[in-house]
C-alpha atoms as a PDB file:
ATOM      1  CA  UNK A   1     -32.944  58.512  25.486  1.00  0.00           C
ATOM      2  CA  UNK A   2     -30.582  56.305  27.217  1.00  0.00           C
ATOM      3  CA  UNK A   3     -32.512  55.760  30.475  1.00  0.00           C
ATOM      4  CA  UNK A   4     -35.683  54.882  28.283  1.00  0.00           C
ATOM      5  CA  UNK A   5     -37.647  51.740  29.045  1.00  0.00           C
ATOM      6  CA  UNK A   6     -39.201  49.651  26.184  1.00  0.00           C
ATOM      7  CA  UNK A   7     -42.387  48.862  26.643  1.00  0.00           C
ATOM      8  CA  UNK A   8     -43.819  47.535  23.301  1.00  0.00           C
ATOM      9  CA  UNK A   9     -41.971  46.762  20.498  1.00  0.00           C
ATOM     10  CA  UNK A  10     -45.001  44.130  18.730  1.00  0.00           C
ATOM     11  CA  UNK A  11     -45.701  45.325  15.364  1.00  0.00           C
ATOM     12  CA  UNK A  12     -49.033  44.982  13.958  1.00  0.00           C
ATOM     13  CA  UNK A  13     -51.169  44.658  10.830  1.00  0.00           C
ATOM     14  CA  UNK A  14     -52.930  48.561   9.447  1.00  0.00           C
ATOM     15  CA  UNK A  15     -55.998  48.980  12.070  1.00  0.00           C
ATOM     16  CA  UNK A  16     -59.076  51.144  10.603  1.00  0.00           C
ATOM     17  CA  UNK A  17     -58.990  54.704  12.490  1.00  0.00           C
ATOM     18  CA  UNK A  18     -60.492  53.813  16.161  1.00  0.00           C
ATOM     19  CA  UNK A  19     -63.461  55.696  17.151  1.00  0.00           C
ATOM     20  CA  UNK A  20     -63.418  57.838  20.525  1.00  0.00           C
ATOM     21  CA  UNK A  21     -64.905  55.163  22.123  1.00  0.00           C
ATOM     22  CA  UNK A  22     -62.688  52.674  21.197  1.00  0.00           C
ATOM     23  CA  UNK A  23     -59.511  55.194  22.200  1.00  0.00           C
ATOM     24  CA  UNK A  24     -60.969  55.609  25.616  1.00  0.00           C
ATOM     25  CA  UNK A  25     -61.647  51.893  26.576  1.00  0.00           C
ATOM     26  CA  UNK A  26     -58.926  50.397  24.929  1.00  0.00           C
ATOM     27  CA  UNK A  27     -56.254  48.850  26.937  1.00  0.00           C
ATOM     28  CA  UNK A  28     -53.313  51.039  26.578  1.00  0.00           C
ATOM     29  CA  UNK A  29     -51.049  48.321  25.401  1.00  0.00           C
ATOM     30  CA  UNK A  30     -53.091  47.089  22.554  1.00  0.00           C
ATOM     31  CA  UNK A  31     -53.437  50.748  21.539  1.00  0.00           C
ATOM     32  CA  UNK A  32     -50.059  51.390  21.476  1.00  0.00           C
ATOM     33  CA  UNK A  33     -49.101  47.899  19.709  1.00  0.00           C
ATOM     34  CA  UNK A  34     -51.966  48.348  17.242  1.00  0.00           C
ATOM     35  CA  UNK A  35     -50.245  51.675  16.032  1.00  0.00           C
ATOM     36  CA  UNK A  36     -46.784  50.939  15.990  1.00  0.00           C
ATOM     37  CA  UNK A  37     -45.959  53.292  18.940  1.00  0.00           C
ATOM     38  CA  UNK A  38     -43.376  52.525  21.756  1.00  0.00           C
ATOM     39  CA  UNK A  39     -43.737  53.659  25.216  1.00  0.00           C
ATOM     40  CA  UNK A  40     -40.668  55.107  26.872  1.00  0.00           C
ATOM     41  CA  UNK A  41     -39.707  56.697  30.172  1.00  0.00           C
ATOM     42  CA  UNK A  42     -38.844  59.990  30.169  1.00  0.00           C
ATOM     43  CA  UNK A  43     -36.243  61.657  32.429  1.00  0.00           C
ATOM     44  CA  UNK A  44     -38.084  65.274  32.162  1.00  0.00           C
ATOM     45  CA  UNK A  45     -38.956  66.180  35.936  1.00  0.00           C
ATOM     46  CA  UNK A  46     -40.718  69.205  35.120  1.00  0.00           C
ATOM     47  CA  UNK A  47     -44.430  69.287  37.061  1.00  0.00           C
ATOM     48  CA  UNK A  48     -45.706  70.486  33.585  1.00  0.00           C
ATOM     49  CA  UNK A  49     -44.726  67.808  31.123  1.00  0.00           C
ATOM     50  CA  UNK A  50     -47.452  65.081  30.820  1.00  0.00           C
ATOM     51  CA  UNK A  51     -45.510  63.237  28.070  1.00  0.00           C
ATOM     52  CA  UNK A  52     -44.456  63.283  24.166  1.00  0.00           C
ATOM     53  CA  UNK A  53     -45.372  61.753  20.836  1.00  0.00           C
ATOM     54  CA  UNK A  54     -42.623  61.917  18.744  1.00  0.00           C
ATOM     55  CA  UNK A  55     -42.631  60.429  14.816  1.00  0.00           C
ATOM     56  CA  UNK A  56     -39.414  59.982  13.939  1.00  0.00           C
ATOM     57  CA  UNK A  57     -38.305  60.262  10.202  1.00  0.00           C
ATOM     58  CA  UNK A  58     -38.012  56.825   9.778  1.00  0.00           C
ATOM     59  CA  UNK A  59     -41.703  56.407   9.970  1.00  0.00           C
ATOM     60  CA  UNK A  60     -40.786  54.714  13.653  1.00  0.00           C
ATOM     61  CA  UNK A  61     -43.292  56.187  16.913  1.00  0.00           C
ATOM     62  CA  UNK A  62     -42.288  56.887  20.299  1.00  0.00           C
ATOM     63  CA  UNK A  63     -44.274  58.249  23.505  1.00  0.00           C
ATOM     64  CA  UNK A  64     -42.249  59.408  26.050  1.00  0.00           C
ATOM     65  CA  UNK A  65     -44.208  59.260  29.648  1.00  0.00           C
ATOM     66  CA  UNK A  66     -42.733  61.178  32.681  1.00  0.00           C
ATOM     67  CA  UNK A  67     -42.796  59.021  36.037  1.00  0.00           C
ATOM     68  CA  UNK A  68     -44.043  59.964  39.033  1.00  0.00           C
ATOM     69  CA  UNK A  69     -47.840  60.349  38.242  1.00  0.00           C
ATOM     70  CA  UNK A  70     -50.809  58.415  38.912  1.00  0.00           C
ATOM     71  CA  UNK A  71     -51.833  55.715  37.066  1.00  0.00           C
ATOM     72  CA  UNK A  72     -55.259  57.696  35.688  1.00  0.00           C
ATOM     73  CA  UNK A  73     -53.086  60.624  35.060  1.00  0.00           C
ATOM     74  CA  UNK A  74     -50.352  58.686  33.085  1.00  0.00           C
ATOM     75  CA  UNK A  75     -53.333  56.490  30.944  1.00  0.00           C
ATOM     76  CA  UNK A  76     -55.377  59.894  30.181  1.00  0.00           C
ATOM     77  CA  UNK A  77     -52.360  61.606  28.894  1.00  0.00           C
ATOM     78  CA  UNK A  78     -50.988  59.088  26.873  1.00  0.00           C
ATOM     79  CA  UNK A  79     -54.298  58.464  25.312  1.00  0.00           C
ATOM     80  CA  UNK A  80     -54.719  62.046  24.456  1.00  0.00           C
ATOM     81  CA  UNK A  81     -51.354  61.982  23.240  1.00  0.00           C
ATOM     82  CA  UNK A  82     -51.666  59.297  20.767  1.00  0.00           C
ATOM     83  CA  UNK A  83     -54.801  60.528  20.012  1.00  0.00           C
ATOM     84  CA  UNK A  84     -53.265  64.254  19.088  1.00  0.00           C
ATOM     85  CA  UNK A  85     -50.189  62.631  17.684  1.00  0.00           C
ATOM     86  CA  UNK A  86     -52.123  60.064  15.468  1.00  0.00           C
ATOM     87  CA  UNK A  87     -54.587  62.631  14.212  1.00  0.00           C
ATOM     88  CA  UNK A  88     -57.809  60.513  15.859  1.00  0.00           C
ATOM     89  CA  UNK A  89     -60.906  61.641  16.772  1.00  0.00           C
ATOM     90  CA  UNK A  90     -61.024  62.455  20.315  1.00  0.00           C
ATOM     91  CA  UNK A  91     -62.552  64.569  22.754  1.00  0.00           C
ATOM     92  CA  UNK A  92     -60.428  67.903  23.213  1.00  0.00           C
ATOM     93  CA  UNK A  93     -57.323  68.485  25.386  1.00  0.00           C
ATOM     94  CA  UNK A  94     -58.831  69.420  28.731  1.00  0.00           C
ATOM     95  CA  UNK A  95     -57.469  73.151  29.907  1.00  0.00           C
ATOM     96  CA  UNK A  96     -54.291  73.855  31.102  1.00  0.00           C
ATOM     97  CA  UNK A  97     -53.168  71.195  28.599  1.00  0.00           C
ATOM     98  CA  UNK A  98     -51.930  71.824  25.100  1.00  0.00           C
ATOM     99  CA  UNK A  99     -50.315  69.880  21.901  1.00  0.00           C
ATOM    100  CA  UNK A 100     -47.681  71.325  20.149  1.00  0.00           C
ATOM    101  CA  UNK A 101     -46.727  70.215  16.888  1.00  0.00           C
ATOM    102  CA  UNK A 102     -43.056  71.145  15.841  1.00  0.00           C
END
């Protein structure tokens, strides 16, 4: 990911698991820094790719967030994201969207 732009990189003491709530109305940021997960740019183009959690086998947490979206659309899918990626509680992937796990 050479073009990728670090957004967080504050590590944080273990948080209890967040309820839906508390996913939702979080500011993104503290979410993110609160869990250990960086936020990168993505170069993917494609219409259809809202964005990627990726654990890497170091233990180390990246989401990858395509440009050229609205602000709502970005947040939502990055919450939903981390939620799928962390294994939270949240409500369920709204339809066309799906998370695959590879």
């Amino acid at each position: 990911m050479q073009d990728a732009t670090k957004a967080l990189a504050r590590p944080s003491a273990a948080t209890p698991t967040p309820s839906p709530a508390y996913l939702l109305d979080t500011p993104l940021p503290r979410l993110l820094a609160e869990h250990n997960v960086e936020l990168f740019t993505s170069s993917i183009m494609d219409r259809n790719f809202y964005g990627a959690f990726v654990e890497l086998k170091d233990g180390s947490r990246i989401l990858s967030m395509p440009t050229g979206r609205s602000q709502f659309e970005r947040d939502t899918a990055a919450r939903l994201l981390l939620a799928e990626g962390l294994g939270l509680e949240a409500p369920p992937l709204p339809m066309p969207l799906t998370a695959v796990r590879t």
